[in-house]
PDB file of N, CA and C in Angstrom:
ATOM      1  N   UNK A   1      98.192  65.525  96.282  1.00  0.00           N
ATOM      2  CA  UNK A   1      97.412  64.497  96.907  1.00  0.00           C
ATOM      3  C   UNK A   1      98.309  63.747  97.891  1.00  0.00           C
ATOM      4  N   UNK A   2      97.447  64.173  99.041  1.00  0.00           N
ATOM      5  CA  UNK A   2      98.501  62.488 100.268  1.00  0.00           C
ATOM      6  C   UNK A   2      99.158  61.259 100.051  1.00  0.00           C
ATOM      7  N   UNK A   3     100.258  60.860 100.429  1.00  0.00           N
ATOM      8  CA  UNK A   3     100.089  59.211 100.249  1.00  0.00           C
ATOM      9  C   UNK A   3      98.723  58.913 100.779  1.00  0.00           C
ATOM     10  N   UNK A   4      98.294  57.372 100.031  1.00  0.00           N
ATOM     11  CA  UNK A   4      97.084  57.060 101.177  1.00  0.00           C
ATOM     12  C   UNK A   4      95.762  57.312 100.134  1.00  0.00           C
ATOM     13  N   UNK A   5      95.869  58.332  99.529  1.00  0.00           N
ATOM     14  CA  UNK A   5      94.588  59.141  99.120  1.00  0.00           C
ATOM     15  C   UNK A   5      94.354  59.167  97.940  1.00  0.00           C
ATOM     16  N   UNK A   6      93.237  59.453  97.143  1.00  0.00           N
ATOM     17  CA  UNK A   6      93.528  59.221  95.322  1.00  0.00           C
ATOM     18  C   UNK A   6      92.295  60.795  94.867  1.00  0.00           C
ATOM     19  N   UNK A   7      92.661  60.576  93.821  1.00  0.00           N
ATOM     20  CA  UNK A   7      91.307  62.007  93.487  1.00  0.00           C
ATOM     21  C   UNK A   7      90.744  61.571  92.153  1.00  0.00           C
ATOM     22  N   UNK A   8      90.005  61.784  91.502  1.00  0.00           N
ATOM     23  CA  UNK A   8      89.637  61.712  89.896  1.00  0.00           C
ATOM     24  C   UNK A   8      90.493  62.729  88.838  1.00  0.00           C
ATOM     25  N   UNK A   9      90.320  61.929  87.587  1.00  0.00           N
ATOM     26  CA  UNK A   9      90.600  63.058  86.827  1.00  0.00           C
ATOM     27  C   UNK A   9      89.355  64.695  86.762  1.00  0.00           C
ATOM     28  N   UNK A  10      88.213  64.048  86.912  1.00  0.00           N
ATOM     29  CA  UNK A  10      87.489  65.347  87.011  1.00  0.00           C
ATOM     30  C   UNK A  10      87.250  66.488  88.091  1.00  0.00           C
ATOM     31  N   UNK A  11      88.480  65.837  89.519  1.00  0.00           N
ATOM     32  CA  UNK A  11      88.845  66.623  90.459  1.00  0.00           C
ATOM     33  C   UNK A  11      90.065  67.493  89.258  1.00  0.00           C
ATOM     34  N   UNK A  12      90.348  67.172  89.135  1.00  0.00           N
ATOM     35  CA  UNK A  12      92.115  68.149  88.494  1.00  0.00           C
ATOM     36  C   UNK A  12      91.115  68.765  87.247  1.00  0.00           C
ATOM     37  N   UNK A  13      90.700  68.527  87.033  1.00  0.00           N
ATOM     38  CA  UNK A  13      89.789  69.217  85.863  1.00  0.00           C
ATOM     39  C   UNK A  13      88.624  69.138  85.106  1.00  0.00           C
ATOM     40  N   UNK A  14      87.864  69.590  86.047  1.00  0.00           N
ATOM     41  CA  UNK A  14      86.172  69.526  85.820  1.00  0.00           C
ATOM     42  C   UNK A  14      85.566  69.605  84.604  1.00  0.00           C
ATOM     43  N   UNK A  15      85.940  70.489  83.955  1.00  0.00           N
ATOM     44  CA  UNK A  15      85.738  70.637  82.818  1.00  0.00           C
ATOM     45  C   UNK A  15      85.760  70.104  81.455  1.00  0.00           C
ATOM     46  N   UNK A  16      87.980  69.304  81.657  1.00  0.00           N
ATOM     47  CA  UNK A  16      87.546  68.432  80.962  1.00  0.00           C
ATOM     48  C   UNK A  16      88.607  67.312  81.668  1.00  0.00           C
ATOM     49  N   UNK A  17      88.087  66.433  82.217  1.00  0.00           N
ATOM     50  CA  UNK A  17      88.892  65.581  82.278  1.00  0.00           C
ATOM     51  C   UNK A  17      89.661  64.350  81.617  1.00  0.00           C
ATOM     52  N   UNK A  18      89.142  63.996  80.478  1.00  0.00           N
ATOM     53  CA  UNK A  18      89.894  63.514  79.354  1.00  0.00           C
ATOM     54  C   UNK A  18      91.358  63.945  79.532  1.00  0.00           C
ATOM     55  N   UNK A  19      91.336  65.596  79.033  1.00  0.00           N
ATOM     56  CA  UNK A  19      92.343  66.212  78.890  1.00  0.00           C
ATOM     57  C   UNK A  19      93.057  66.514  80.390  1.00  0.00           C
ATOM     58  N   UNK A  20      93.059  66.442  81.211  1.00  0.00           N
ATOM     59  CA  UNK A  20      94.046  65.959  82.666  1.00  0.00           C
ATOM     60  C   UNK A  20      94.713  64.654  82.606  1.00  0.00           C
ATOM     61  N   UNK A  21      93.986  63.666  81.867  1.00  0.00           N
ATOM     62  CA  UNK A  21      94.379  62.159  81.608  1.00  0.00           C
ATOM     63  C   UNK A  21      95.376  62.219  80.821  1.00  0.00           C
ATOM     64  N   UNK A  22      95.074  63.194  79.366  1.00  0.00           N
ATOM     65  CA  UNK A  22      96.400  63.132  78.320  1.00  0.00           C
ATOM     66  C   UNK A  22      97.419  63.831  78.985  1.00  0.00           C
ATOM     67  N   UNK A  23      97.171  65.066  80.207  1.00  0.00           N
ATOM     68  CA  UNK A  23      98.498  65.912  80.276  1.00  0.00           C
ATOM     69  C   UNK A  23      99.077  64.629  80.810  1.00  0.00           C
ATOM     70  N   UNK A  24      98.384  64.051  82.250  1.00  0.00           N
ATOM     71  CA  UNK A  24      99.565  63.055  82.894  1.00  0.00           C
ATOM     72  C   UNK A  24      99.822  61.839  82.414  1.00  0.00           C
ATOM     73  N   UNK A  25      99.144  61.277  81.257  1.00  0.00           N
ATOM     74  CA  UNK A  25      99.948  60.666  80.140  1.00  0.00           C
ATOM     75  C   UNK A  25     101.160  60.752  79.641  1.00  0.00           C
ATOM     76  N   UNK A  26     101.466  62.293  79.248  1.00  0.00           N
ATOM     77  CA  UNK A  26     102.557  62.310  78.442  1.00  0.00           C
ATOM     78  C   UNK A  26     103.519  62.716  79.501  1.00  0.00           C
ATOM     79  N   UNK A  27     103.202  63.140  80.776  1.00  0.00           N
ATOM     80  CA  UNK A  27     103.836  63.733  82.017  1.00  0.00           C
ATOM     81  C   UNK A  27     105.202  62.168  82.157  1.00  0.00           C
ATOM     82  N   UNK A  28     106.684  62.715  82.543  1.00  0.00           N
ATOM     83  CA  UNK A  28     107.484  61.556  82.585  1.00  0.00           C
ATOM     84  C   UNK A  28     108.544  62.570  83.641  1.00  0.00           C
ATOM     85  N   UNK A  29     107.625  62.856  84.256  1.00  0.00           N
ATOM     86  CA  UNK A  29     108.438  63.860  85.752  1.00  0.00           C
ATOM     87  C   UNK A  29     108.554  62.484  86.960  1.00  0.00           C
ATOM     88  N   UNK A  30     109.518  62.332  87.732  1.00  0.00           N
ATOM     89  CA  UNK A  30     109.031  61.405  88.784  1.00  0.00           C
ATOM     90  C   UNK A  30     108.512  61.566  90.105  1.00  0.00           C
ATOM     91  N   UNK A  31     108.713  62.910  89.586  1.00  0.00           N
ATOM     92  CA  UNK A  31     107.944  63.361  91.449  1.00  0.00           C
ATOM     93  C   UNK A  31     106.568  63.954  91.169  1.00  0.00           C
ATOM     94  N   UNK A  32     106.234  63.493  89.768  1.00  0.00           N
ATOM     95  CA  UNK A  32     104.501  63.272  89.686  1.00  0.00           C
ATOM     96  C   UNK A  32     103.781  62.457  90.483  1.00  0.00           C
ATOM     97  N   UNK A  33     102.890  62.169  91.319  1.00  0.00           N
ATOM     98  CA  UNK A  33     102.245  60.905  91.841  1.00  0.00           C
ATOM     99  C   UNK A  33     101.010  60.628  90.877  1.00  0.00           C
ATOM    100  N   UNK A  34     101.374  60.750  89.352  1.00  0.00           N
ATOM    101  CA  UNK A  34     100.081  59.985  88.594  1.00  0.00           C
ATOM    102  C   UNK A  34      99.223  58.733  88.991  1.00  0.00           C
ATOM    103  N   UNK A  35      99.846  58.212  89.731  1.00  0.00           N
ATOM    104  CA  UNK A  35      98.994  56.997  90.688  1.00  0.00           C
ATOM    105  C   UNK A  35      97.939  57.112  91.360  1.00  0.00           C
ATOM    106  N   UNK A  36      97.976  58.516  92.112  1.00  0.00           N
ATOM    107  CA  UNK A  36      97.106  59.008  92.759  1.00  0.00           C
ATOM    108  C   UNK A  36      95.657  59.362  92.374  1.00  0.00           C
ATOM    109  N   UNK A  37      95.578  59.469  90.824  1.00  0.00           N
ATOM    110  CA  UNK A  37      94.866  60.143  89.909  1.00  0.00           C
ATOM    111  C   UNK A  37      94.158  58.751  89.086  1.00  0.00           C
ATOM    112  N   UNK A  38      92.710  58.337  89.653  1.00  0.00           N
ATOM    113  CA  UNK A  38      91.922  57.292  88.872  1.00  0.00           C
ATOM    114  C   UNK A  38      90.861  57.696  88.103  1.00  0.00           C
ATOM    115  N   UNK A  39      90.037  56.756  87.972  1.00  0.00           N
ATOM    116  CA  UNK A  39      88.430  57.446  87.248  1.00  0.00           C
ATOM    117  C   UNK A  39      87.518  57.819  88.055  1.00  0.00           C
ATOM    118  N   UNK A  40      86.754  58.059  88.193  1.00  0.00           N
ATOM    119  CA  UNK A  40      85.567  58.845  88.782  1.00  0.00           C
ATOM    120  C   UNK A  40      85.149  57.276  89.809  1.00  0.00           C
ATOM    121  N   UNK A  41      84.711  56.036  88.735  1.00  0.00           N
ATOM    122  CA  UNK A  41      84.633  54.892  89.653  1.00  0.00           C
ATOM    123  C   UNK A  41      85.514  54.639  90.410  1.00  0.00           C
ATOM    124  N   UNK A  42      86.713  54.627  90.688  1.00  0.00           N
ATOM    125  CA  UNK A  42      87.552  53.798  91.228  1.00  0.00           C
ATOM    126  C   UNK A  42      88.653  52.632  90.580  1.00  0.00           C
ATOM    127  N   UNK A  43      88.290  52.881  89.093  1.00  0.00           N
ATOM    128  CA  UNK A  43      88.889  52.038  87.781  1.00  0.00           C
ATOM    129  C   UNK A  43      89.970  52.472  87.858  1.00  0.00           C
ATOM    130  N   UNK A  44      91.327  51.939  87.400  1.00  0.00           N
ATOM    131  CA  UNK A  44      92.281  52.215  87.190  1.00  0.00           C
ATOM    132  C   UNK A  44      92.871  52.869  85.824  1.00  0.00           C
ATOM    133  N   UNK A  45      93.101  53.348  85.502  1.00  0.00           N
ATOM    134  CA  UNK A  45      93.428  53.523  83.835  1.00  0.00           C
ATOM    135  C   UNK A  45      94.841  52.986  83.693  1.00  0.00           C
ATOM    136  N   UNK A  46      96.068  52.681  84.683  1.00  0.00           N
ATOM    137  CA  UNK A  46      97.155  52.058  84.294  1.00  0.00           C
ATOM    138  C   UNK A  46      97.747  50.979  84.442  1.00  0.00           C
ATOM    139  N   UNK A  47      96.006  50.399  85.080  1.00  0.00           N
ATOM    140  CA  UNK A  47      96.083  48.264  85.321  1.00  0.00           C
ATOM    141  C   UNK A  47      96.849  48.222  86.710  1.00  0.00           C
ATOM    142  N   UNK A  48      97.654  47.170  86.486  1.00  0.00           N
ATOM    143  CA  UNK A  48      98.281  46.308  87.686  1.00  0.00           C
ATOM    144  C   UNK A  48      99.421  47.077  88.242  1.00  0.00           C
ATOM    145  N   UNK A  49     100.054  47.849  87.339  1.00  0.00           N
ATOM    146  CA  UNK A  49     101.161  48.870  87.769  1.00  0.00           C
ATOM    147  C   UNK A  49     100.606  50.017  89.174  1.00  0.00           C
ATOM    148  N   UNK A  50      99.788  50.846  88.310  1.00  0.00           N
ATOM    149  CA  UNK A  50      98.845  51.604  89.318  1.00  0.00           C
ATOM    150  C   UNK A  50      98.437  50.713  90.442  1.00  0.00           C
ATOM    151  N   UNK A  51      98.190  49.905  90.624  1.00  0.00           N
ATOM    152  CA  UNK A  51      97.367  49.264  91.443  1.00  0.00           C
ATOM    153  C   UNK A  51      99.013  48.665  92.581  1.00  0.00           C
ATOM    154  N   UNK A  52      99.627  48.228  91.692  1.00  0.00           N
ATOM    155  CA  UNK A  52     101.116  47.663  93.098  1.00  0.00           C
ATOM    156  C   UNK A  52     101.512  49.299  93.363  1.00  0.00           C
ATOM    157  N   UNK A  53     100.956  50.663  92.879  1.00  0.00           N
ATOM    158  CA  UNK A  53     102.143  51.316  93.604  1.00  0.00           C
ATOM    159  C   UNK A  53     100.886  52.259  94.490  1.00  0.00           C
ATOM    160  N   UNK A  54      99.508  52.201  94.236  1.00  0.00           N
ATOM    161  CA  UNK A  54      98.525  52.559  95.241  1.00  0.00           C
ATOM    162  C   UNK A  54      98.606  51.955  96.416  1.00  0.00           C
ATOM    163  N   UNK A  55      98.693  49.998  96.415  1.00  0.00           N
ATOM    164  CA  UNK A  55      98.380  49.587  97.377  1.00  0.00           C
ATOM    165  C   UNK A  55      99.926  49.598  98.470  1.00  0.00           C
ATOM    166  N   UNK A  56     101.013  49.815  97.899  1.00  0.00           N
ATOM    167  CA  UNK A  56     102.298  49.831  98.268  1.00  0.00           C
ATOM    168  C   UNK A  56     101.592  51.245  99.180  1.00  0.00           C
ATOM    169  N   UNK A  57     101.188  52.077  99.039  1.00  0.00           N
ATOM    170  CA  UNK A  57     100.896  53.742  99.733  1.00  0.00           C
ATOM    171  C   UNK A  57      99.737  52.879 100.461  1.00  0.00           C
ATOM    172  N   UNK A  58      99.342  52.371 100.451  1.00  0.00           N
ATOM    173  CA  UNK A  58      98.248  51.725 101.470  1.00  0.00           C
ATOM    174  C   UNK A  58      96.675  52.016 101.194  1.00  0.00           C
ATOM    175  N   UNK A  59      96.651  52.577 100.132  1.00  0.00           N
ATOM    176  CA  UNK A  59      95.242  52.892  99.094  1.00  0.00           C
ATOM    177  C   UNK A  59      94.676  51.493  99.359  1.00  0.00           C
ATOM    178  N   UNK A  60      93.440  51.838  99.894  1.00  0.00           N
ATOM    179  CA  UNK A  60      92.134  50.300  99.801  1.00  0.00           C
ATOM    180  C   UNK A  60      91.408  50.213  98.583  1.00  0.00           C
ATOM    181  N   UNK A  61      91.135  48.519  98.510  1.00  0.00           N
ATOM    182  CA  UNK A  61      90.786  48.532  97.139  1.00  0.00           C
ATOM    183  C   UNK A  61      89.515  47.816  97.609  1.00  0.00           C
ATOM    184  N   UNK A  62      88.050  47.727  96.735  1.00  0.00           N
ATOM    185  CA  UNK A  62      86.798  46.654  96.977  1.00  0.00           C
ATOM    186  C   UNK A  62      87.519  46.182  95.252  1.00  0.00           C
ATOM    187  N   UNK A  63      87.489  44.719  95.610  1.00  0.00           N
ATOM    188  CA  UNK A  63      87.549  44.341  94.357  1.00  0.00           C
ATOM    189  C   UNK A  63      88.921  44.978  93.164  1.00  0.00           C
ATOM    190  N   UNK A  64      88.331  45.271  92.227  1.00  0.00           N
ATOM    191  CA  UNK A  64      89.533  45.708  91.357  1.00  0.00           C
ATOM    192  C   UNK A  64      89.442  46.992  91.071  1.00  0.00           C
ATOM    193  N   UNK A  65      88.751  48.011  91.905  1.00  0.00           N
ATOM    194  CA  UNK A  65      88.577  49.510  92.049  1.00  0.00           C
ATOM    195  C   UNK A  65      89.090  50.261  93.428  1.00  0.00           C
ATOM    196  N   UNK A  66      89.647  50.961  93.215  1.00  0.00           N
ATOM    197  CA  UNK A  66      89.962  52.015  94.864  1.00  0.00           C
ATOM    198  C   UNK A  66      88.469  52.029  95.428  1.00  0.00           C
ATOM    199  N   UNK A  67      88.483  51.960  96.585  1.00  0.00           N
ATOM    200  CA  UNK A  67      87.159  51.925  97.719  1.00  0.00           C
ATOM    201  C   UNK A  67      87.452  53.397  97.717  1.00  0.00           C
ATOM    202  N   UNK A  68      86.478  54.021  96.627  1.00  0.00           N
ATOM    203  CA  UNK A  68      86.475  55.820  96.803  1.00  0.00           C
ATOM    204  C   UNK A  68      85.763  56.137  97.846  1.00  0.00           C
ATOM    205  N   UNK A  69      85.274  55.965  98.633  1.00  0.00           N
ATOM    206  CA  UNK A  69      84.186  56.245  99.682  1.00  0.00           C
ATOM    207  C   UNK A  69      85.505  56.399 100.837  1.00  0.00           C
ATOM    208  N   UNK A  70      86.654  55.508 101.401  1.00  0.00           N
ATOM    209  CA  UNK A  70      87.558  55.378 101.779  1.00  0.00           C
ATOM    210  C   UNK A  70      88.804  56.353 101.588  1.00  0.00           C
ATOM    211  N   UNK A  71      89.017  56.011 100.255  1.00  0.00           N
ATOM    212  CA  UNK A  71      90.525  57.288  99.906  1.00  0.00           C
ATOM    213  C   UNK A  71      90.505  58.158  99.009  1.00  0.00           C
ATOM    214  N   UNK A  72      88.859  58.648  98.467  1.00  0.00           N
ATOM    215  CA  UNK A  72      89.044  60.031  97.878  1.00  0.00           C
ATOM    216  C   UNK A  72      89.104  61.317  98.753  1.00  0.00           C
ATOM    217  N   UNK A  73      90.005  62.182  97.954  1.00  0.00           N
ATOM    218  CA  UNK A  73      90.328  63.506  99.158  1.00  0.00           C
ATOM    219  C   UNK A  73      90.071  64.119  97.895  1.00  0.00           C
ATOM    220  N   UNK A  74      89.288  65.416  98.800  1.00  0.00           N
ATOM    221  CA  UNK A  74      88.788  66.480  98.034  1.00  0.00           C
ATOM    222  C   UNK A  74      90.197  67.498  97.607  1.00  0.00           C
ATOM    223  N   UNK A  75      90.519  67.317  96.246  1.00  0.00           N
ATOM    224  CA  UNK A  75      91.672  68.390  96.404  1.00  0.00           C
ATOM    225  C   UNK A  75      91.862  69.702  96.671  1.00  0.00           C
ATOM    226  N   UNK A  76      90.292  70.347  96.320  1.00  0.00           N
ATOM    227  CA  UNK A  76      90.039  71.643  96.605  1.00  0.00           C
ATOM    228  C   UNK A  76      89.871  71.705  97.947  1.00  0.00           C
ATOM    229  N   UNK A  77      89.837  70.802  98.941  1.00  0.00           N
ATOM    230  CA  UNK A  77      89.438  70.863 100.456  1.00  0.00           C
ATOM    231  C   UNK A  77      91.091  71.327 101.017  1.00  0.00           C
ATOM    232  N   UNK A  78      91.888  70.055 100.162  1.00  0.00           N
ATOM    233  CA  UNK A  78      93.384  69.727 100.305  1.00  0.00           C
ATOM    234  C   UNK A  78      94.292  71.386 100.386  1.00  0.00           C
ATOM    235  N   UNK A  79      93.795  71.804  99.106  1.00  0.00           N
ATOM    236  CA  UNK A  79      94.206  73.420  98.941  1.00  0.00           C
ATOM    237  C   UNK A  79      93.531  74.212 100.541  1.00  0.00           C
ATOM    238  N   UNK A  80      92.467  74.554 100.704  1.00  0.00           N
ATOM    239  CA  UNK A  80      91.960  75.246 101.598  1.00  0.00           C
ATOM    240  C   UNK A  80      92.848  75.106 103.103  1.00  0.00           C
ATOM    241  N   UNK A  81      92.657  74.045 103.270  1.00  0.00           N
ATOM    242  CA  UNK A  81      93.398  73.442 104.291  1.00  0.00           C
ATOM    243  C   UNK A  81      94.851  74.368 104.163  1.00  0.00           C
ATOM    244  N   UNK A  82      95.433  73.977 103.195  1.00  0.00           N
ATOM    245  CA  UNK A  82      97.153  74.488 103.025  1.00  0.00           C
ATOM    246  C   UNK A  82      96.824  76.246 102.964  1.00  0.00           C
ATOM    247  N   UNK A  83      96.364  76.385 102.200  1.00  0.00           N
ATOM    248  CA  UNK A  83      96.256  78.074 102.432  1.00  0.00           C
ATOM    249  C   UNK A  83      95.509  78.627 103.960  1.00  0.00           C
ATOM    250  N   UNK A  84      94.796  77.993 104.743  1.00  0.00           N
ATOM    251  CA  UNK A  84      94.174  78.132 106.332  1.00  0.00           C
ATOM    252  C   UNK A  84      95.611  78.269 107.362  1.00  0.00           C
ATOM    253  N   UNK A  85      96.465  77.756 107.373  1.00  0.00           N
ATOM    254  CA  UNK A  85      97.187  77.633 108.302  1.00  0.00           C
ATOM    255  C   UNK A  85      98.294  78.456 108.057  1.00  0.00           C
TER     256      UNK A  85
END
């Protein structure tokens, strides 16, 4: 995912996204961007932390949710794109 940009857990895994939440839960890599990765609304699941290191990348917020209409990127678009060129 871009700086800038965020996706859902049920982008990384449709099926089940719960379980995308626990992998990058227990995930303690730092060149993960788990930040990038919210709820379907725009909710945060890691509070105020998530939120200083979204808006630090310049992620827009309405209120206390990412403005998904604004910075969701399709990741499967994201892939296509990278494999096109």
């Amino acid at each position: 995912m871009p700086i800038g940009f965020v996706a859902t857990y049920g982008d990384l895994c449709p099926e089940a996204p719960r379980f995308a939440g626990m992998v990058l839960a227990a995930c303690e890599d730092p060149d993960v961007p788990w930040q990038r990765i919210v709820r379907a609304d725009g909710s945060l699941a890691k509070g105020a932390r998530q939120r200083r290191l979204l808006e630090a990348e310049g992620v827009p917020f309405r209120g206390a949710r990412v403005d998904m209409a604004t910075a969701w990127a399709d990741p499967a678009a994201l892939a296509d794109d990278r494999t096109a060129g």
